[in-house]
Each structure stands twice: as C-alpha cells, then as structure tokens.
Protein backbone atom coordinates (compact mmCIF):
# COMPACT_ATOMS: atom_id res chain seq x y z
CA UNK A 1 41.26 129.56 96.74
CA UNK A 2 40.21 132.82 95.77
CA UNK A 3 41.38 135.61 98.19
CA UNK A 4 40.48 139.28 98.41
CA UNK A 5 42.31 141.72 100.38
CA UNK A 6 40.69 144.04 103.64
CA UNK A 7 41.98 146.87 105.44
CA UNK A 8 41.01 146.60 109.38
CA UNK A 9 42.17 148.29 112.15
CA UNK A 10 42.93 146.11 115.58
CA UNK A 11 45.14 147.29 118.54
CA UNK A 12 49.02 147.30 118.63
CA UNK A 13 49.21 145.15 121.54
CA UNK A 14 47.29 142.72 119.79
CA UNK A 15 49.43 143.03 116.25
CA UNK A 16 52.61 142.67 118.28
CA UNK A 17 51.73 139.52 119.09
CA UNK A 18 50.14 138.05 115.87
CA UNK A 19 54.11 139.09 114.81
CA UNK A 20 55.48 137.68 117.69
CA UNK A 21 53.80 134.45 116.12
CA UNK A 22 55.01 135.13 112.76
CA UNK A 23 58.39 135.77 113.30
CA UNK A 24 58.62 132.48 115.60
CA UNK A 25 57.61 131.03 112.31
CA UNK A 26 54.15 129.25 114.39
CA UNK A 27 52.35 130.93 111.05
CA UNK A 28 53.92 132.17 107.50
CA UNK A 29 52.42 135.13 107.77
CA UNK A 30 49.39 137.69 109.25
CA UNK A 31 47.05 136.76 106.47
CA UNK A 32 46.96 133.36 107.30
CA UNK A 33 46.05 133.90 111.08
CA UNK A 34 43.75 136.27 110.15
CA UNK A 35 42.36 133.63 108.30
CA UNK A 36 42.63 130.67 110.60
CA UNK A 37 41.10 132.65 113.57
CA UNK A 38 38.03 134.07 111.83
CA UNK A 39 37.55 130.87 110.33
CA UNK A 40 37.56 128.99 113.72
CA UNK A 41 35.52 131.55 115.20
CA UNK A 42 32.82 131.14 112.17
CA UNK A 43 32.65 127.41 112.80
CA UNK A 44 32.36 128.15 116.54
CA UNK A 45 29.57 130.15 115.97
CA UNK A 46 27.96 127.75 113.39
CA UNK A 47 28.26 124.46 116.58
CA UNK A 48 26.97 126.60 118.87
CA UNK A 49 23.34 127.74 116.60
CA UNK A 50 23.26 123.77 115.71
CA UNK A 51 23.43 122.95 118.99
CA UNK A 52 20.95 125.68 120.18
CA UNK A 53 18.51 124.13 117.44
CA UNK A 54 18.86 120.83 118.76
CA UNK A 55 17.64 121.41 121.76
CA UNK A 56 14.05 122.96 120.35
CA UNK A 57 13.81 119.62 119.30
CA UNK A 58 11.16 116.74 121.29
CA UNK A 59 13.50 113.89 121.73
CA UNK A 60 10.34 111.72 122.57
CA UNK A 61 8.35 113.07 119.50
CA UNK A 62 11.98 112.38 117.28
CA UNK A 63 12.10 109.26 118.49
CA UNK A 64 8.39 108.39 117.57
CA UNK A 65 8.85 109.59 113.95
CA UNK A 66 12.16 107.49 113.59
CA UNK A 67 10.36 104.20 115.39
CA UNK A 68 7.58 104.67 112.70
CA UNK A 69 9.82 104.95 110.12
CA UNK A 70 11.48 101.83 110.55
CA UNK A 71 8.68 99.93 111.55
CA UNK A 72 7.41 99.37 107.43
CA UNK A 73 11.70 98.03 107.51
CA UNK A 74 10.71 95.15 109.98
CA UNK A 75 7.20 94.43 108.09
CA UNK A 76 9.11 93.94 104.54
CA UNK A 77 12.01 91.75 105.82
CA UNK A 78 11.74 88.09 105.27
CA UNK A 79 11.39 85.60 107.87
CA UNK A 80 13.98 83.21 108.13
C-alpha cells in the first residue's frame, strides 16, 4: 500500500493517549491508529448513507419488480 505523509494538528490530551496506546504496544505506532480510526470512521459513514438510501426505497414496489422478475423463471422450468 501506497502511503503519503500529513501534518495535522489534534489536542495533547488526545495525543497522550494515542501514546499511551502505543507504548502499551495495543498499536505499533501513531500512523497506524491514525489509519485504523479514520478508516473505521469512513466505513461508518459509508453504512450509515447506504442505510439512509435504503429506506427511500418502496419495499412493496421492490418486491413487485423482484416477483415479476422471477415469474418468466417459473414459466421456463420444466414440469416434472
């Protein structure tokens, strides 16, 4: 994986922590919770549109479309 490097800024109670975690060895270093935590907040982020976009969606007028589209199934199976 290509990586690139940032400067940010984020409070020192904060940063005493994230070293608190490194030096108790729970991460290698403060890149890689960096990374972990703004990846898990991205995927949060991502669930939470998907499910927001889900529920636009007509579960009777779904279901409709998926019944007709298995109807021409049924019609094409042999009969036994």
């Amino acid at each position: 994986m290509e990586t690139s490097r940032i400067a940010i800024c984020i409070d020192n109670d904060l940063l005493n922590r994230i070293d608190l975690l490194v030096k108790s060895k729970t991460f290698p270093n403060r890149s890689k919770i960096f990374q972990e935590a703004i990846k898990e907040k991205i995927e949060k982020i991502e669930r939470v549109r998907l499910y927001r976009e889900c529920l636009k969606l007509d579960s009777d007028s779904e279901q409709k479309i998926a019944d007709e589209g298995m109807e021409s199934e049924f019609v094409e199976w042999e009969k036994y």
